[in-house]
Protein backbone atom coordinates (compact mmCIF):
# COMPACT_ATOMS: atom_id res chain seq x y z
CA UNK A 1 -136.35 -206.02 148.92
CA UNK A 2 -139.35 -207.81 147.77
CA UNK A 3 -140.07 -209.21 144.34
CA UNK A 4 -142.22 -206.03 143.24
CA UNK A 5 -139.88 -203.64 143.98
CA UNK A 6 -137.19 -205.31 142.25
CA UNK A 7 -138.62 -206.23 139.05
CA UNK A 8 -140.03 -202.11 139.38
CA UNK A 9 -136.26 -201.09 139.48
CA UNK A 10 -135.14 -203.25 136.87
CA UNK A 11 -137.84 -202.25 134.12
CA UNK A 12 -138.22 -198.64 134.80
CA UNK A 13 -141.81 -199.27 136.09
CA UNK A 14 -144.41 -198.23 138.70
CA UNK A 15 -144.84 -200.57 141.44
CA UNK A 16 -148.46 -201.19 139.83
CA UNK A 17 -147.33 -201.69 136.65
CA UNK A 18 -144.64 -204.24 137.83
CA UNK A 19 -146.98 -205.71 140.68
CA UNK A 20 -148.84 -206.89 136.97
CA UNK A 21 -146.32 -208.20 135.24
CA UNK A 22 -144.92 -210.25 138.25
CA UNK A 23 -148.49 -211.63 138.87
CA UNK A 24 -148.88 -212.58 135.19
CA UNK A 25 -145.31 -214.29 135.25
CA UNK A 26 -145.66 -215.97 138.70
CA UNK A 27 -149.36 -216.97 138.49
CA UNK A 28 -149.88 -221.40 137.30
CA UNK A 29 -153.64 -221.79 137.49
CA UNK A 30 -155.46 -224.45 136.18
CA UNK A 31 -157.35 -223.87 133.07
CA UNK A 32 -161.19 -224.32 133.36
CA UNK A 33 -160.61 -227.80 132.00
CA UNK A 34 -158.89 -228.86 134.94
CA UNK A 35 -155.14 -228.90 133.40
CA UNK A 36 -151.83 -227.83 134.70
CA UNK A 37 -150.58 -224.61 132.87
CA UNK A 38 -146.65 -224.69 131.93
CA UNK A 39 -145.22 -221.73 130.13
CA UNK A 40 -142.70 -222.65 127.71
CA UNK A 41 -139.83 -219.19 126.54
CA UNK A 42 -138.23 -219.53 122.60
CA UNK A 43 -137.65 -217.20 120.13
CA UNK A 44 -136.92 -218.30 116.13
CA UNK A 45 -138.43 -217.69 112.60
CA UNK A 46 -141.79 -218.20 112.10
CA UNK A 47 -141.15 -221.53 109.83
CA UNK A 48 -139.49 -222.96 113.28
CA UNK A 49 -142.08 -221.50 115.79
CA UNK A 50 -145.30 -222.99 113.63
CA UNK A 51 -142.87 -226.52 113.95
CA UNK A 52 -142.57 -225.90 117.95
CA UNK A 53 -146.27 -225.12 118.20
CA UNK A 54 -147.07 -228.22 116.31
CA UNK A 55 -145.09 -230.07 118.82
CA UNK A 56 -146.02 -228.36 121.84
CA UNK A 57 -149.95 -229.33 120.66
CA UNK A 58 -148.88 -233.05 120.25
CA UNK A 59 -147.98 -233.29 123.47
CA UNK A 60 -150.87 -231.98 125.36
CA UNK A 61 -152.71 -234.79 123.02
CA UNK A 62 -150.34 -237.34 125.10
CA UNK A 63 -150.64 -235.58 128.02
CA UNK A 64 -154.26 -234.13 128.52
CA UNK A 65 -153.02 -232.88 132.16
CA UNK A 66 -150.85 -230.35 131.06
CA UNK A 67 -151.20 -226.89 128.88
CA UNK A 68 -148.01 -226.03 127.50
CA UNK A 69 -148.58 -221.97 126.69
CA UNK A 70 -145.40 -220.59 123.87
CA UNK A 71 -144.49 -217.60 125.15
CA UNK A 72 -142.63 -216.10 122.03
CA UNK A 73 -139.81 -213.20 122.47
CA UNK A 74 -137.98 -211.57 119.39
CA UNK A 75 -134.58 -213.05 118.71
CA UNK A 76 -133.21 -209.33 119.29
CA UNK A 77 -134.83 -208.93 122.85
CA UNK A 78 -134.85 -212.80 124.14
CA UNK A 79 -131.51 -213.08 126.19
CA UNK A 80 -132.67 -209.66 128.16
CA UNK A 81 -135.79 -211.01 128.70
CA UNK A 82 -134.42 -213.98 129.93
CA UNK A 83 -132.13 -213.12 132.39
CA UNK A 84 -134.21 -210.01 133.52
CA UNK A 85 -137.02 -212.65 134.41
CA UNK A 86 -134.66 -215.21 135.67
CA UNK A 87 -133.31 -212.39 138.00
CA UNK A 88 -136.71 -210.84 139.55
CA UNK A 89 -137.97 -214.82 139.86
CA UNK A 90 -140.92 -214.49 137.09
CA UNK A 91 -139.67 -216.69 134.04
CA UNK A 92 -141.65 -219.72 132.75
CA UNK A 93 -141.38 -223.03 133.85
CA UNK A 94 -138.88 -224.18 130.93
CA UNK A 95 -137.16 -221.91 128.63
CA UNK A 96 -135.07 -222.11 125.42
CA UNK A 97 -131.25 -221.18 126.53
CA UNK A 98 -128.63 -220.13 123.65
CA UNK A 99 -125.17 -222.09 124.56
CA UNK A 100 -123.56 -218.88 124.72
CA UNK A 101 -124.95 -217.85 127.87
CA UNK A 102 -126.15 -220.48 129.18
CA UNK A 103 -122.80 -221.30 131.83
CA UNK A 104 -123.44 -217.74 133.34
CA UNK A 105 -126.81 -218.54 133.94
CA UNK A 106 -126.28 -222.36 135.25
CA UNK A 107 -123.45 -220.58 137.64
CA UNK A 108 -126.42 -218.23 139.33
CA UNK A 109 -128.22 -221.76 140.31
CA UNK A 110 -131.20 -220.86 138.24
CA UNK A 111 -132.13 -224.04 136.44
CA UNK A 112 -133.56 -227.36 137.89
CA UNK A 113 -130.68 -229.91 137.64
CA UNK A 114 -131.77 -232.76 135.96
CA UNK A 115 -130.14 -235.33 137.00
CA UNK A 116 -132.55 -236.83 139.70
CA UNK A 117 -134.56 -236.32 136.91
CA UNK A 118 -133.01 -238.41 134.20
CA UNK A 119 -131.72 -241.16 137.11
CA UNK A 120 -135.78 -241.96 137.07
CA UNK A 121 -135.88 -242.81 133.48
CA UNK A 122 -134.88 -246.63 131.62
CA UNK A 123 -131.46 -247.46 132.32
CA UNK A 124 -130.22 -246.21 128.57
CA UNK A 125 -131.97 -242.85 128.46
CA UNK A 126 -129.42 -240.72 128.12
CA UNK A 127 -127.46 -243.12 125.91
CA UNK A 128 -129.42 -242.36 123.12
CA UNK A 129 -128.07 -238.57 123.17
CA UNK A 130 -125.16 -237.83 121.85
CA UNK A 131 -121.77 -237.29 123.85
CA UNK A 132 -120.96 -233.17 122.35
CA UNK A 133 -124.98 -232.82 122.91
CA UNK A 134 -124.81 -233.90 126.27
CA UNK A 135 -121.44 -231.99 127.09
CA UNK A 136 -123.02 -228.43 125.95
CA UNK A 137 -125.92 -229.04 128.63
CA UNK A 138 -124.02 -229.88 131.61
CA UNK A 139 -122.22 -227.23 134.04
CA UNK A 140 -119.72 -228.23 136.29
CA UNK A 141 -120.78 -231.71 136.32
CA UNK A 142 -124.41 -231.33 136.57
CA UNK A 143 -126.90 -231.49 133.83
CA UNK A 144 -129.20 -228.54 133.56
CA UNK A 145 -130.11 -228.64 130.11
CA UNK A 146 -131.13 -231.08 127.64
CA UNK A 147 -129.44 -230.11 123.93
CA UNK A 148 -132.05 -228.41 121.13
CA UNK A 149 -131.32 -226.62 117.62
CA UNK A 150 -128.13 -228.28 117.72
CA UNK A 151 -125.92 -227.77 114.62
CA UNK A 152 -122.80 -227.30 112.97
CA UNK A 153 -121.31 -224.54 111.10
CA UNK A 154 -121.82 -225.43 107.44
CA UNK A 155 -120.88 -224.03 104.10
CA UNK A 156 -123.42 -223.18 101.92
CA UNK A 157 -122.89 -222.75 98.03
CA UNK A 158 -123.98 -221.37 95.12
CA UNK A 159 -124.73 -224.25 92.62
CA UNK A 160 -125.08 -222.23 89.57
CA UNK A 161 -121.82 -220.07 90.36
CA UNK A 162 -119.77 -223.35 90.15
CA UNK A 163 -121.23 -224.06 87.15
CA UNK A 164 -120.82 -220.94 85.56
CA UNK A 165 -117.35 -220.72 86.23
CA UNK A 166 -116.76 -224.72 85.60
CA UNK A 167 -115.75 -225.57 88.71
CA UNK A 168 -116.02 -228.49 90.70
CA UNK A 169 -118.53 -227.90 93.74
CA UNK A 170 -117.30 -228.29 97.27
CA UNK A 171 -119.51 -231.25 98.04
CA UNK A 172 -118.37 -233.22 95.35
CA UNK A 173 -114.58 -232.28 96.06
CA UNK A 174 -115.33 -233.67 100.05
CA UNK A 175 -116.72 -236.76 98.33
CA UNK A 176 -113.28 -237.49 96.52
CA UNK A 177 -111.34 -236.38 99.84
CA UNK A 178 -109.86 -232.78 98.27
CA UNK A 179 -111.92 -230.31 100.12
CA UNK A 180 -109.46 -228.50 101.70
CA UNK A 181 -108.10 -225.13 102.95
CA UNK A 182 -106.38 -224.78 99.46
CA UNK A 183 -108.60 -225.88 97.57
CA UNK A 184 -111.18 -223.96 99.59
CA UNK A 185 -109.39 -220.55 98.71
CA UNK A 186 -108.81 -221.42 95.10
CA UNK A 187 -112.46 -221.47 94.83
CA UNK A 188 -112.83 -218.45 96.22
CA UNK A 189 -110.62 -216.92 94.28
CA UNK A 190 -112.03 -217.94 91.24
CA UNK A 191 -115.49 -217.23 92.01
CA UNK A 192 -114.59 -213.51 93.22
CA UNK A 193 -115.57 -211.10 90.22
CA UNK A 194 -115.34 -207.54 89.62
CA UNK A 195 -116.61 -205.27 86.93
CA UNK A 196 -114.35 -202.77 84.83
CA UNK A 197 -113.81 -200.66 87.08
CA UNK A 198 -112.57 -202.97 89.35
CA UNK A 199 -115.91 -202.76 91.38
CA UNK A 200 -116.76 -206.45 93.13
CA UNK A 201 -120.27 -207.72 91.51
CA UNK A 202 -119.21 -211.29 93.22
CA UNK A 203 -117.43 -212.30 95.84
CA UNK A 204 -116.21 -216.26 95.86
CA UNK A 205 -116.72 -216.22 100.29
CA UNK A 206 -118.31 -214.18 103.24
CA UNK A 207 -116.22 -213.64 105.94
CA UNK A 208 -118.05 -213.81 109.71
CA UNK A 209 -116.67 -213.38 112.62
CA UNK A 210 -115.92 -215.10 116.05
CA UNK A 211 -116.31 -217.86 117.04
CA UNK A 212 -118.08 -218.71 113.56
CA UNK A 213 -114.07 -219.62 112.34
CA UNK A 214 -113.08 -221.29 115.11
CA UNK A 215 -112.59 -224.25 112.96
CA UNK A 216 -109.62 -222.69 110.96
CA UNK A 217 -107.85 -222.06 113.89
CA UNK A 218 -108.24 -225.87 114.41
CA UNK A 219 -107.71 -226.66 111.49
CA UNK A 220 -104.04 -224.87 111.42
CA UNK A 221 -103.21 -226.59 114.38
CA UNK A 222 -104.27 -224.05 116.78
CA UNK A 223 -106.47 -223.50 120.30
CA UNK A 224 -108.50 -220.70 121.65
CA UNK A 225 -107.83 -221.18 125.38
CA UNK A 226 -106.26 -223.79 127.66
CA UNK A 227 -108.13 -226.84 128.48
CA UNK A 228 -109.29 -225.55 131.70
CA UNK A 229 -110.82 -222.29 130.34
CA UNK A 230 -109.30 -220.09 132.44
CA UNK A 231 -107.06 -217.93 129.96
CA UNK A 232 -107.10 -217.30 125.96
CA UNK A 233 -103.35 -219.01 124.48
CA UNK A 234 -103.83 -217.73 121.25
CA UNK A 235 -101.05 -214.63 121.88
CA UNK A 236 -98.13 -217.77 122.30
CA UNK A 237 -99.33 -220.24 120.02
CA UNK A 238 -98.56 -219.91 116.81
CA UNK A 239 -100.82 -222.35 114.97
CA UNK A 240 -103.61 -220.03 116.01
CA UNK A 241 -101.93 -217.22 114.39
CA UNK A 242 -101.46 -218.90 112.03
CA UNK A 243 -105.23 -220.20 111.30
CA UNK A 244 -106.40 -216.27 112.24
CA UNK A 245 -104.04 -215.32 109.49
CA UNK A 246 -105.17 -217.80 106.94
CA UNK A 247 -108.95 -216.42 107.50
CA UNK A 248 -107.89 -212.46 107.33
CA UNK A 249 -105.63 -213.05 104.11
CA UNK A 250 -109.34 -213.95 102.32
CA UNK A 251 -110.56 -210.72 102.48
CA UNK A 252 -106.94 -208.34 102.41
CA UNK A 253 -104.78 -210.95 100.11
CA UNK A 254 -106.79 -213.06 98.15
CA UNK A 255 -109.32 -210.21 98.08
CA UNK A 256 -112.61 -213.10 97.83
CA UNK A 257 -114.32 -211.59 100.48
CA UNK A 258 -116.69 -208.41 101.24
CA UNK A 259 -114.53 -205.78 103.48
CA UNK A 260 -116.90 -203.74 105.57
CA UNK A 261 -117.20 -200.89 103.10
CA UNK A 262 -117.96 -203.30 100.42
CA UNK A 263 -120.98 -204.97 102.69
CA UNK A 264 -122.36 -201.17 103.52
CA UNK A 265 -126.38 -201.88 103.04
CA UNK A 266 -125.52 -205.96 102.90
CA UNK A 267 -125.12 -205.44 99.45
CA UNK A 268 -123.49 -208.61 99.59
CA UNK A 269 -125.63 -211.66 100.59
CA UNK A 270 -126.04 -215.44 100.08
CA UNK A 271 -129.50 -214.92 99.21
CA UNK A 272 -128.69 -212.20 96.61
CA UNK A 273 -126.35 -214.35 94.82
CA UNK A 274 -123.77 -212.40 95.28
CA UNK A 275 -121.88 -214.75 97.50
CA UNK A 276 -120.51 -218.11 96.32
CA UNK A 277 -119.83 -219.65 99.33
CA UNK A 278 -121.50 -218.73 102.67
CA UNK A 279 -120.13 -219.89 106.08
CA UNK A 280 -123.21 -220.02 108.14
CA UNK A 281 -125.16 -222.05 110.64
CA UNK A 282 -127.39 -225.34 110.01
CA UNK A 283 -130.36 -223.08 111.18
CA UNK A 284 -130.47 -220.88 108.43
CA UNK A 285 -131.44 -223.56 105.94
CA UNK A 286 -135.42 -222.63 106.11
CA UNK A 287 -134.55 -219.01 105.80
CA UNK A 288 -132.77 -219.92 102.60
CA UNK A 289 -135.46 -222.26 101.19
CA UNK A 290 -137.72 -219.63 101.66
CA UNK A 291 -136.24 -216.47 99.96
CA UNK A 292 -134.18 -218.13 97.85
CA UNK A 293 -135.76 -218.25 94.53
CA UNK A 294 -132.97 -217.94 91.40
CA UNK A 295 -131.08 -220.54 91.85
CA UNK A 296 -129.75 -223.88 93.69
CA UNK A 297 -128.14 -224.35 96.52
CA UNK A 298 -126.50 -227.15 98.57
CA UNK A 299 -124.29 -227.75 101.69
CA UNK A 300 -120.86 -228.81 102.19
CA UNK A 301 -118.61 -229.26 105.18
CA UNK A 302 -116.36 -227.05 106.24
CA UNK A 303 -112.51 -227.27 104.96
CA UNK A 304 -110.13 -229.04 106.74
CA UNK A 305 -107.00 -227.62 107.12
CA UNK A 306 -103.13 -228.41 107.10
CA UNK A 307 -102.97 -230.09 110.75
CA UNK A 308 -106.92 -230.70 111.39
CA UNK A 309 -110.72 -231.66 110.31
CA UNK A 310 -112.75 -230.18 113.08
CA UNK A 311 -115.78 -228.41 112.35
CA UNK A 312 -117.79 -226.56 115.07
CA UNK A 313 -121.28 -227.46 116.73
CA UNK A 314 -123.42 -225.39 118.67
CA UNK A 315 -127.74 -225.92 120.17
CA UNK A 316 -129.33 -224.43 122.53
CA UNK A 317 -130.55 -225.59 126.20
CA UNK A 318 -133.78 -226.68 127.00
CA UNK A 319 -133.98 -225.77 130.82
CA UNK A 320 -136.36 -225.92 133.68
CA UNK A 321 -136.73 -222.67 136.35
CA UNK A 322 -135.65 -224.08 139.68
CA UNK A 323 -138.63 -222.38 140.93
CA UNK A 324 -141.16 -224.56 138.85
CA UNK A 325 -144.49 -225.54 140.78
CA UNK A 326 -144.74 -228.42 138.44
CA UNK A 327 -141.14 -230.15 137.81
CA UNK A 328 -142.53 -233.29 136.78
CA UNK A 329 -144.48 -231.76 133.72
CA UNK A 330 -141.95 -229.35 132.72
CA UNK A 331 -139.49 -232.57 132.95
CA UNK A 332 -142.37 -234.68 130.54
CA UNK A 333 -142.68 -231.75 128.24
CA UNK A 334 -138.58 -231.00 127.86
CA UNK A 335 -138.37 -234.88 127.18
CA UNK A 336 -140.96 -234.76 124.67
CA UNK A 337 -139.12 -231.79 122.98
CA UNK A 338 -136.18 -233.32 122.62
CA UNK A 339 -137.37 -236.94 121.72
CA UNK A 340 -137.28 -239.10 118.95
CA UNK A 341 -140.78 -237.45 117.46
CA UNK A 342 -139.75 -233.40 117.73
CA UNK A 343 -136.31 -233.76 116.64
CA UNK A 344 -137.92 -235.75 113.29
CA UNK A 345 -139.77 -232.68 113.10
CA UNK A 346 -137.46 -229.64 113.93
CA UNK A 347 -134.11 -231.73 112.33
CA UNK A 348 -136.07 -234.35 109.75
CA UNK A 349 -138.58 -231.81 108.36
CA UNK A 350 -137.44 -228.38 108.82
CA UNK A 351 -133.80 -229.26 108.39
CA UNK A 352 -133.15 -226.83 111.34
CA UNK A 353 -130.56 -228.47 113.20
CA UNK A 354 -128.84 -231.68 113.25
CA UNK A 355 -130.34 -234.71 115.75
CA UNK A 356 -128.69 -235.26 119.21
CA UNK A 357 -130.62 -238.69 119.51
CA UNK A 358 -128.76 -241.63 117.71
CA UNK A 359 -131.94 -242.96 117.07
CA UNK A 360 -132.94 -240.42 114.86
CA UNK A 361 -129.39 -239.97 113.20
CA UNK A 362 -129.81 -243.56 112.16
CA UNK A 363 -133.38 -243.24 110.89
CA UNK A 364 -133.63 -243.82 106.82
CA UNK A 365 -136.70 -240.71 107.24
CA UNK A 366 -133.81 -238.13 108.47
CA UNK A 367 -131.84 -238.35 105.84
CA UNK A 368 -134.15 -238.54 102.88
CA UNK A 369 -134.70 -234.78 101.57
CA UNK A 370 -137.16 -233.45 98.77
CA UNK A 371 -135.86 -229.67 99.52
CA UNK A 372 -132.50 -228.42 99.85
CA UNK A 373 -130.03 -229.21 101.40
CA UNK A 374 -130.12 -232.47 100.25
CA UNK A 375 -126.70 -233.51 101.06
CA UNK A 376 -127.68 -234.81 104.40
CA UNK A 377 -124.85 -237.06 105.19
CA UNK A 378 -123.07 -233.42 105.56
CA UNK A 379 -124.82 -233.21 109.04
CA UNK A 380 -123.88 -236.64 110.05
CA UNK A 381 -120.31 -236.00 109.15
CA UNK A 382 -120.42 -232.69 111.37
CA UNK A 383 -121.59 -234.74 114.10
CA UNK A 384 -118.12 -237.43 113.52
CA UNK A 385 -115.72 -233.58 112.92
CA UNK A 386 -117.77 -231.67 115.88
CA UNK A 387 -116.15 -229.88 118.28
CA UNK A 388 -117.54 -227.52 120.94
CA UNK A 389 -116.68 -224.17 121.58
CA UNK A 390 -114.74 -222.65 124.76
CA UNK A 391 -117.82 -221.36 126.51
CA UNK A 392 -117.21 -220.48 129.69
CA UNK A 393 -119.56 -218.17 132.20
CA UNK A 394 -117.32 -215.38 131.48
CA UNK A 395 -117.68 -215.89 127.97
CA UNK A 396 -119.69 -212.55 126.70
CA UNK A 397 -117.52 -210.64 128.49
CA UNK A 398 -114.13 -211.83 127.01
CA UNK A 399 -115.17 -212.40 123.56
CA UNK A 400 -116.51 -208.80 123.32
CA UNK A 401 -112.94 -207.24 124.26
CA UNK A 402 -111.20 -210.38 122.22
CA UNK A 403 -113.29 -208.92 118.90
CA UNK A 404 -112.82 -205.76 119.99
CA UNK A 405 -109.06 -206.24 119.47
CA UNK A 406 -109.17 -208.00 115.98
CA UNK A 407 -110.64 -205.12 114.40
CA UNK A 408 -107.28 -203.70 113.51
CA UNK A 409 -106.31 -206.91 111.75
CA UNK A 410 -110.14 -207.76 110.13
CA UNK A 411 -111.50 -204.29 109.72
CA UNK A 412 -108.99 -202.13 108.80
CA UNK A 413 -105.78 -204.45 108.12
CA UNK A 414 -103.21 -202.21 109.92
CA UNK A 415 -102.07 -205.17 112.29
CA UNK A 416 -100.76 -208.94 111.44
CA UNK A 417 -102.75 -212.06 112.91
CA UNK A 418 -99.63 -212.21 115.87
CA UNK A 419 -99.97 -208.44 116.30
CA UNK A 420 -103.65 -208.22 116.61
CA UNK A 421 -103.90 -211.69 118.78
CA UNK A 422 -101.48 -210.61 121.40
CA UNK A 423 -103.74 -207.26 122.17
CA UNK A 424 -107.35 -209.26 121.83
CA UNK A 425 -105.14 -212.13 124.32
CA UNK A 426 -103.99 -209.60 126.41
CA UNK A 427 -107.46 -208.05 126.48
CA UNK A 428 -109.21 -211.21 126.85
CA UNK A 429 -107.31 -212.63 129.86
CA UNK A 430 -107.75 -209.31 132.32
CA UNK A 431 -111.35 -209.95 132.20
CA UNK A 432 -110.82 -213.59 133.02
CA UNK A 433 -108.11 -212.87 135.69
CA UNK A 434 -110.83 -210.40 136.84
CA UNK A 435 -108.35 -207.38 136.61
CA UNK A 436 -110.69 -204.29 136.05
CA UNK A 437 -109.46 -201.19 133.99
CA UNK A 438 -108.76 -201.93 130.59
């Protein structure tokens, strides 16, 4: 089957129609000036994108060879878009990769590996990344991606709440070494208010879901799935249950957190004020700076719990299509992206993500801030806490029927943690045993 006719199948189109869009994907010309076209795939808020762009035009300064065209795709659409292109052989030369699916797609052989790649630079190249950066881009002992947007899972809080309700803030309760699980839910508890009727007007926590809590499971003494990935352990271990229990009891027990009928129409946001304490990526700082207009905000690590002080860190891969015509400029440009210069920008700057070069986490410039967050050593202790997630290429399809299963304990409270684990386990592990029929 040729190329046309595929990518014709997959979208739906006329053979004209796709003969077009394959051209338009395939096609690296040379500009009229001479230069090498690359086409460079992200998605992101515009704050991030206008950052990108800014980088992307600094390094066709550096290199006046190369045209580096952003080819933007909405957040909502992207990982289609990706892997539809990736699978009729029309995506760009390097592409932005989300962590979550990027082991499926390193498994199908469609990246350039990078190590001949890197082998060519100074001896301490890659010494100047971080190890968990490092670690998210390579598959199977091969690196395919270089590490971008990388971040932790923070907590975000309220400043004026606190002080309304004359409570120490999280940050400063980390600083004197109490910031922990208990502590953590007594805040919660305390911030949580309701009206007369007993209607919420505030709740003290949001509550997201998987793998965003992966840290309280840590925390408790717990793990997801067995060091070699190949089945969930959460059914037989009862730290986990433990940790999943600990995280459920917010919203059910200690009643500080939004239920689903509470959070009809997001009533209840971060931005609104209406949460005191949001768990929530390093990313969304610029969305926050940006709507958030009535009071002051801050960052603070993550709890540690009873038998742990993990926290967890995700980025994204920065990739090159196997099929490239121009490796060595897509390799120039994907260094440049992730050098010293764009992570000041997209980490230093925008407060994005957290740096995955050393030399930048030591920089005096990174951690100065004149907009929130300000507490920047919070990233810098993620970075000493981080732990990855169990990603494996099988990943979107076990977590959906793991989640799946927890809605009886997080949605609708008619299970306990042990009850609801051993279905999601059970559930889990048939897709990664490859069993069909659930």
């Amino acid at each position: 089957m040729t190329r046309r006719r595929l990518l014709a199948l997959l979208l739906g189109l006329p053979p004209s129609a796709a003969a077009a869009l394959s051209s338009s994907g395939c096609a690296r010309p040379r500009d009229p000036r001479g230069r090498v076209t690359i086409r460079y795939m992200a998605w992101g808020n515009p704050e991030q994108l206008a950052v990108e762009r800014r980088i992307a035009d600094e390094f066709e300064k550096r290199n006046p060879g190369v045209r580096v065209h952003l080819f933007i795709v909405p957040g909502s659409s992207y990982t289609d878009k990706l892997q539809l292109m990736l699978a009729s052989r029309t995506a760009p030369d390097v592409m932005r990769c989300d962590h979550y699916y990027f082991p499926a797609l390193a498994r199908k052989e469609y990246f350039l590996p990078l190590d001949p790649l890197a082998a060519r630079e100074p001896r301490d190249f890659l010494d100047d990344y971080t190890r968990l950066a490092l670690e998210e881009g390579t598959w199977r002992g091969t690196l395919y991606g270089m590490n971008v947007l990388f971040g932790p899972v923070l907590l975000y809080f309220n400043k004026k709440t606190f002080a309304e309700a004359g409570l120490t803030d999280p940050y400063a309760l980390h600083k004197r070494g109490r910031w922990d699980w208990q502590a953590f839910v007594e805040s919660a508890r305390a911030l949580t208010r309701r009206d007369r009727g007993g209607r919420a007007a505030q709740f003290g926590t949001n509550l997201p879901g998987f793998p965003m809590y992966a840290s309280v499971i840590w925390n408790h003494g717990g793990d997801i799935m067995d060091p070699a990935m190949t089945r969930v352990v959460m059914a037989e271990d009862a730290d986990a249950q433990r940790g999943v229990q600990a995280y459920a009891d917010l919203r059910w027990k200690h009643r500080c957190a939004p239920t689903p009928a509470d959070n009809a129409l997001s009533a209840f946001t971060f931005e609104s004020g209406k949460i005191a304490m949001h768990w929530g990526w390093a990313g969304e700082s610029p969305r926050f700076r940006k709507n958030i207009k009535s009071f002051d905000w801050d960052i603070a690590p993550t709890p540690r719990g009873p038998s742990g002080d993990a926290t967890v860190v995700k980025g994204n891969q920065l990739v090159i299509n196997r099929e490239t015509r121009h490796p060595e400029e897509a390799w120039e440009f994907v260094k440049y992206m992730t050098g010293p210069e764009a992570e000041m920008l997209l980490c230093g700057e925008l407060r994005r993500a957290v740096p995955t070069r050393r030399s930048v986490l030591r920089d005096p410039r990174y951690l100065k801030a004149d907009q929130p967050p300000y507490h920047t050593d919070v990233f810098l202790e993620s970075l000493r806490r981080g732990r990855t997630l169990p990603i494996d290429w099988r990943y979107q399809e076990w977590s959906q029927e793991f989640n799946s299963a927890l809605e009886t304990l997080f949605n609708v409270n008619e299970q306990t943690a042990a009850q609801a684990l051993a279905e999601a386990s059970r559930r889990a592990n048939r897709v990664l045993s490859g069993e069909e029929g659930f």
